[in-house]
PDB file of N, CA and C in Angstrom:
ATOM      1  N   UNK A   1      -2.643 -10.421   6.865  1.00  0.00           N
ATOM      2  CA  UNK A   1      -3.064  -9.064   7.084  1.00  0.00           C
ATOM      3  C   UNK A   1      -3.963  -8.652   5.917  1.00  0.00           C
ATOM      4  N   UNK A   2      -5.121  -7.904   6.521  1.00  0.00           N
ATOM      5  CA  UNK A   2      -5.629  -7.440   5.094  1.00  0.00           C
ATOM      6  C   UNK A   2      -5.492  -5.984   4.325  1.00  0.00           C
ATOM      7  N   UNK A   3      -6.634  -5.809   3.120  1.00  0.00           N
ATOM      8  CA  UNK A   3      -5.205  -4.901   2.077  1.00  0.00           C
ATOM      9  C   UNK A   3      -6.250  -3.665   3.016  1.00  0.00           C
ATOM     10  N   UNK A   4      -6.847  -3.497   3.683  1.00  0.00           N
ATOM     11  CA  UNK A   4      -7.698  -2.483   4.578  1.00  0.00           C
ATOM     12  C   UNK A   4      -6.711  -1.790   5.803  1.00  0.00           C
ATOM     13  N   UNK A   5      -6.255  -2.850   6.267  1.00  0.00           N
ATOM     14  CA  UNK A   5      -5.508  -2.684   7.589  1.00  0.00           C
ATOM     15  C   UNK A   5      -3.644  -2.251   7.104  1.00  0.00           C
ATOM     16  N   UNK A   6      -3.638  -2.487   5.784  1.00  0.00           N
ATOM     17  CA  UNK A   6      -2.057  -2.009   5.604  1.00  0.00           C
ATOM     18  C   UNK A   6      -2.761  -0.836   4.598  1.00  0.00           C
ATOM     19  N   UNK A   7      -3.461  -0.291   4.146  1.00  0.00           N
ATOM     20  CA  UNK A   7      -4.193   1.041   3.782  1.00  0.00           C
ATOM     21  C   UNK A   7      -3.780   1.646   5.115  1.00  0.00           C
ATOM     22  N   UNK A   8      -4.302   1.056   5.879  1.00  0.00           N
ATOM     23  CA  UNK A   8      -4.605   2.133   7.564  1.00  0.00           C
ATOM     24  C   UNK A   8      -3.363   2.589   7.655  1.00  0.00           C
ATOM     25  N   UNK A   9      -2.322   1.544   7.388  1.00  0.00           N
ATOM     26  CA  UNK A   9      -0.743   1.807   8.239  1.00  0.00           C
ATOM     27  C   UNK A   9      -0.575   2.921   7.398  1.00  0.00           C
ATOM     28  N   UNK A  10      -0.210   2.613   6.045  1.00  0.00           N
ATOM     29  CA  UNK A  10       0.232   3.216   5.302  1.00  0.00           C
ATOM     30  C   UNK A  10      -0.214   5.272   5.034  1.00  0.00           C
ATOM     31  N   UNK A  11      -1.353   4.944   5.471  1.00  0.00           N
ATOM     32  CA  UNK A  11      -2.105   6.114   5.542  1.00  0.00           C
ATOM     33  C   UNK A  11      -1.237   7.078   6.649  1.00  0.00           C
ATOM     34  N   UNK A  12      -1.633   6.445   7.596  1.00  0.00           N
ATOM     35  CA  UNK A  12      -0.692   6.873   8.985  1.00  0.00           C
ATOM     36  C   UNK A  12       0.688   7.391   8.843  1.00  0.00           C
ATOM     37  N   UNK A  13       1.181   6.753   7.815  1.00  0.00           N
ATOM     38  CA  UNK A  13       3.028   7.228   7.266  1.00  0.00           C
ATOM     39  C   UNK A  13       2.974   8.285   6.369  1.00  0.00           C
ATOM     40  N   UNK A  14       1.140   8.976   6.476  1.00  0.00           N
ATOM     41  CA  UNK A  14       1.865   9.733   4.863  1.00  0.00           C
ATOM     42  C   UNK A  14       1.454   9.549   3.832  1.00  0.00           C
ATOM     43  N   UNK A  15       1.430   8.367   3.637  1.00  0.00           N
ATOM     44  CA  UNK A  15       1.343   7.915   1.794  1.00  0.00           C
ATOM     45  C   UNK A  15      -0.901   8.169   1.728  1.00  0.00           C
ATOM     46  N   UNK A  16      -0.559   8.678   0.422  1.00  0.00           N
ATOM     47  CA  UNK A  16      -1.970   8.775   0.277  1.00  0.00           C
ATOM     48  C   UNK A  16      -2.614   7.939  -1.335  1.00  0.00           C
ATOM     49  N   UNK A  17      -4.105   7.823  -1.681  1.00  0.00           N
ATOM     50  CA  UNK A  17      -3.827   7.168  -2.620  1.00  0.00           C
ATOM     51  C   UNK A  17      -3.869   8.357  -3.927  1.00  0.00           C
ATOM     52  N   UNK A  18      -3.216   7.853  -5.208  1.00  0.00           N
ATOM     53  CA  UNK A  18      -2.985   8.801  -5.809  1.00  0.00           C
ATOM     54  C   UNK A  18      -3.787   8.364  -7.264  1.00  0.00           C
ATOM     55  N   UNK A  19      -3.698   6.948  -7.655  1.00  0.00           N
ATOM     56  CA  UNK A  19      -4.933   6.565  -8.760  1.00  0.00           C
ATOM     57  C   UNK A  19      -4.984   4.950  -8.545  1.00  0.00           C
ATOM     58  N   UNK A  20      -5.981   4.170  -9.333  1.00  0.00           N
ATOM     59  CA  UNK A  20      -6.469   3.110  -8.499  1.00  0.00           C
ATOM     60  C   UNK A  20      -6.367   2.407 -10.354  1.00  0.00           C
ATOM     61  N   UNK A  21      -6.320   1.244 -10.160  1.00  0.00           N
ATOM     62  CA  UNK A  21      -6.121   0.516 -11.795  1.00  0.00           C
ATOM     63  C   UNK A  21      -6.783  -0.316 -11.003  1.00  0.00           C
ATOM     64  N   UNK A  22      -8.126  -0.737 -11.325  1.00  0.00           N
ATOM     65  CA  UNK A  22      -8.543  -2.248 -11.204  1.00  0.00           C
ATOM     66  C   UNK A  22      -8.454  -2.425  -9.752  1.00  0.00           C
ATOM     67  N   UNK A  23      -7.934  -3.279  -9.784  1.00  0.00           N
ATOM     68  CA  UNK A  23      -7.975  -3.485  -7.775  1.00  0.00           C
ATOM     69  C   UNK A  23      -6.820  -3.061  -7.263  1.00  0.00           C
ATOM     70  N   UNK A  24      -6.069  -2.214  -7.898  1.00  0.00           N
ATOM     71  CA  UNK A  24      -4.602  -1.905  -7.315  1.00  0.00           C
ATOM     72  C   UNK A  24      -4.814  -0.073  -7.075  1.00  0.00           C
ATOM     73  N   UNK A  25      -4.345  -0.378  -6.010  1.00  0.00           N
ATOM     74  CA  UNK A  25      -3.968   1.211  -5.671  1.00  0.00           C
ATOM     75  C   UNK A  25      -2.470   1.484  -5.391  1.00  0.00           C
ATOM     76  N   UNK A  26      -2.589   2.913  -5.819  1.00  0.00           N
ATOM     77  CA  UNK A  26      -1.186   3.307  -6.399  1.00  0.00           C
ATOM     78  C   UNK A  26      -1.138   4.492  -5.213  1.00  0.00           C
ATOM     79  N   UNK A  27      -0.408   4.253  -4.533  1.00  0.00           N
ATOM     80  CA  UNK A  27      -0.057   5.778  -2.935  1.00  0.00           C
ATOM     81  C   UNK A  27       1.332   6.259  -3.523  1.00  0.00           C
ATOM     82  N   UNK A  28       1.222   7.688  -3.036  1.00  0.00           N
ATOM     83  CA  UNK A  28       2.288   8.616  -3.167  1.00  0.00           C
ATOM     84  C   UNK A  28       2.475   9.187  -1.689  1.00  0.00           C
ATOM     85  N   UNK A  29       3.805   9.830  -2.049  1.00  0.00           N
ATOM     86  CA  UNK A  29       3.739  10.223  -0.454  1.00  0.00           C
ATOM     87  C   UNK A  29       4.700  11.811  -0.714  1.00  0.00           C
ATOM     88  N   UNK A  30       4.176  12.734   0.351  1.00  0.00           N
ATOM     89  CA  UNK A  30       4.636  13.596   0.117  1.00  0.00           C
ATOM     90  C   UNK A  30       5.957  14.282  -0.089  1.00  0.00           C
ATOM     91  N   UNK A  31       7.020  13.658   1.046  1.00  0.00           N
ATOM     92  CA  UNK A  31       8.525  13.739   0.980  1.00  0.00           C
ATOM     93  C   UNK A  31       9.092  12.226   0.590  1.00  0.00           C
ATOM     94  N   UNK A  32       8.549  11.015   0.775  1.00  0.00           N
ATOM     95  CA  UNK A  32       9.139  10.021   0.377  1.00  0.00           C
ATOM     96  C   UNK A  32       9.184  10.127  -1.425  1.00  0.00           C
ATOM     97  N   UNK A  33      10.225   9.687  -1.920  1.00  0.00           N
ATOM     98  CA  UNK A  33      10.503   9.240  -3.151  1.00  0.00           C
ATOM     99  C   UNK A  33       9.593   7.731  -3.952  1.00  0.00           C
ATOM    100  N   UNK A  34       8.838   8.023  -4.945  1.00  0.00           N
ATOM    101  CA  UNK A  34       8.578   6.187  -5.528  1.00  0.00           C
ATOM    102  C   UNK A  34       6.928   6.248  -5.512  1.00  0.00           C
ATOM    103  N   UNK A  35       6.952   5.228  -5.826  1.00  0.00           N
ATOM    104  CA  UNK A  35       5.155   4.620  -5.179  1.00  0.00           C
ATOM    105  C   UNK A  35       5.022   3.071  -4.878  1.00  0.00           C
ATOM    106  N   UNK A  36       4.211   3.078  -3.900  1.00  0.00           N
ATOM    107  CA  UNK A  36       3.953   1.488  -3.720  1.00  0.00           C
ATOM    108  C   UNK A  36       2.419   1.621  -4.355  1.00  0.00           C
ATOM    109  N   UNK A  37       2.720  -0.264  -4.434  1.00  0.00           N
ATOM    110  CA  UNK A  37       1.481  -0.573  -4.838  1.00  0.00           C
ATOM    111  C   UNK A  37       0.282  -1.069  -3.868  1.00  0.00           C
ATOM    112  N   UNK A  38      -0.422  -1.177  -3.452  1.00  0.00           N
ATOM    113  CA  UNK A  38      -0.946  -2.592  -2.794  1.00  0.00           C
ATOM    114  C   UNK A  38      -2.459  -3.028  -3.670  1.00  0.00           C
ATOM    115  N   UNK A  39      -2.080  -4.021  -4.288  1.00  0.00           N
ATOM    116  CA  UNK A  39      -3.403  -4.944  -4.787  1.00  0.00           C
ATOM    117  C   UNK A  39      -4.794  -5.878  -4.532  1.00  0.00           C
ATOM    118  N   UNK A  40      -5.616  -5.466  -4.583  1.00  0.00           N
ATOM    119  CA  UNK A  40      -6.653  -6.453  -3.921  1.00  0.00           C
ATOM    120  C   UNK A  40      -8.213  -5.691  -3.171  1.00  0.00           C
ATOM    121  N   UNK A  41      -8.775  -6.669  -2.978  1.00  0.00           N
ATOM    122  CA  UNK A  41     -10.046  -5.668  -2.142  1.00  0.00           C
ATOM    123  C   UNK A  41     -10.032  -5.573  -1.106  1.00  0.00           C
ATOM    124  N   UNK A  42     -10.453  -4.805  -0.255  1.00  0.00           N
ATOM    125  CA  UNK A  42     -10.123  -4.536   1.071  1.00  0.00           C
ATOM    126  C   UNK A  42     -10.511  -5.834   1.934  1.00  0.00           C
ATOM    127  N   UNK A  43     -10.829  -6.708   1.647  1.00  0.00           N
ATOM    128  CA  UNK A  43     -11.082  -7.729   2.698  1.00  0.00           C
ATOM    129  C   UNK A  43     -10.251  -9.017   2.088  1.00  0.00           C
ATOM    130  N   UNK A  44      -9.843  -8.667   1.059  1.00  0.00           N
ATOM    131  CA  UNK A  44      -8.818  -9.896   0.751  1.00  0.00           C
ATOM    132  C   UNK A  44      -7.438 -10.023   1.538  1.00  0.00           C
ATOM    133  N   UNK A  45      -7.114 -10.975   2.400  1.00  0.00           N
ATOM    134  CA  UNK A  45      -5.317 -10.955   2.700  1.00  0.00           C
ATOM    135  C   UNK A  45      -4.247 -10.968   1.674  1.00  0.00           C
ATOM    136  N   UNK A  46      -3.517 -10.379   2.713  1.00  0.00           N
ATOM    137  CA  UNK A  46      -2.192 -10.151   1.759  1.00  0.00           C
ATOM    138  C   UNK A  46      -1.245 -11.217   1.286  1.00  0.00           C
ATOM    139  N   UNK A  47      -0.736 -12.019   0.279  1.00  0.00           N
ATOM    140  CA  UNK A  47       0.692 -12.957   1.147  1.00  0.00           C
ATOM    141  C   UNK A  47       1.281 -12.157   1.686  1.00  0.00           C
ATOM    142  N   UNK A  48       2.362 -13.220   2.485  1.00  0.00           N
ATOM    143  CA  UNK A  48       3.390 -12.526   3.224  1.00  0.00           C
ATOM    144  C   UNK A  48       4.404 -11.700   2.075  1.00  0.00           C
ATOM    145  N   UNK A  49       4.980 -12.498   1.053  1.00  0.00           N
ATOM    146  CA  UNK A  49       5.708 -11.951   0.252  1.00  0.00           C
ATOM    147  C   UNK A  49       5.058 -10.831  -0.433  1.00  0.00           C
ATOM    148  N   UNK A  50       3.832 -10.416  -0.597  1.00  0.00           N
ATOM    149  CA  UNK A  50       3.490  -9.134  -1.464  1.00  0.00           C
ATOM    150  C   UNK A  50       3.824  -8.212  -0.440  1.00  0.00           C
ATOM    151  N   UNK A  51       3.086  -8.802   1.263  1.00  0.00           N
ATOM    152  CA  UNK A  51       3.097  -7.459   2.148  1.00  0.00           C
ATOM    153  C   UNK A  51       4.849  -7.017   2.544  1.00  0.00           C
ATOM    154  N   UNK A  52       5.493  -7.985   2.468  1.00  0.00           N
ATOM    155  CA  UNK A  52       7.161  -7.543   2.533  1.00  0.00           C
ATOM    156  C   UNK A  52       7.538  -6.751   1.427  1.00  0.00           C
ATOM    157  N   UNK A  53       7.254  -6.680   0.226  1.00  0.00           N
ATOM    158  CA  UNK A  53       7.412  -5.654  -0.604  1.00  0.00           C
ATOM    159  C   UNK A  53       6.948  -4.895  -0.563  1.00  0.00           C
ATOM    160  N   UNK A  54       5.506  -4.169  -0.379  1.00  0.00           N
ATOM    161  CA  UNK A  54       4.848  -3.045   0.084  1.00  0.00           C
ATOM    162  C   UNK A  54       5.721  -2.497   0.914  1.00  0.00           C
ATOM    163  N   UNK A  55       6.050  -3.012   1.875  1.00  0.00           N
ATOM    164  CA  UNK A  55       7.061  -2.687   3.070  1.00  0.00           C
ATOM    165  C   UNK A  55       8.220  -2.097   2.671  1.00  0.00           C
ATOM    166  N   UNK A  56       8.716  -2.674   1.924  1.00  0.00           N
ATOM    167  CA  UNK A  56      10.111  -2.086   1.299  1.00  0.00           C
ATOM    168  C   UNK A  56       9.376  -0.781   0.345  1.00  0.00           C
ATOM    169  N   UNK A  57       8.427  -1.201  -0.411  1.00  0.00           N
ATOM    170  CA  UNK A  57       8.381  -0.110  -0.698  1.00  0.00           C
ATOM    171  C   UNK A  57       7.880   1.421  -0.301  1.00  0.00           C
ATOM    172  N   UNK A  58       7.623   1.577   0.910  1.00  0.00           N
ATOM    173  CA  UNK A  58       7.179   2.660   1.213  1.00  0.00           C
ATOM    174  C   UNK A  58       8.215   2.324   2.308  1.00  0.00           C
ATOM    175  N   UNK A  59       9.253   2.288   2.087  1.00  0.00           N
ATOM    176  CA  UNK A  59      10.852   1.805   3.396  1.00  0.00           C
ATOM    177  C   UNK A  59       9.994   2.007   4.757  1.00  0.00           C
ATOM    178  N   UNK A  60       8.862   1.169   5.544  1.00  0.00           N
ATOM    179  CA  UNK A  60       8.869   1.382   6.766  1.00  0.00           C
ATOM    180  C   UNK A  60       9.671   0.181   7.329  1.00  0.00           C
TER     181      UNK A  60
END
């Protein structure tokens, strides 16, 4: 999956981005608790194991 298309999801839940380090963006979300990360340029894929943590972290 790429880091464009889990932007999209993530967007969709809420989470917006809140500051960007380098190639990492940092989303907040308005009633959820935390921040996820997701790293990379928008056309790079994800591993599976980074995108399962993104996942957990924004609990969808």
């Amino acid at each position: 999956m790429k880091v464009k298309e889990v932007l999209k999801i993530l967007e969709e839940d809420g989470w917006y981005i809140d500051r960007t380090r380098g190639s990492h963006r940092i989303l907040k979300h308005q009633s959820k608790s935390g921040i996820v990360v997701v790293p990379g340029k928008p056309s790079d894929d994800i591993p599976v194991g980074t995108l399962s943590s993104i996942w957990n972290q924004a609990k969808l």
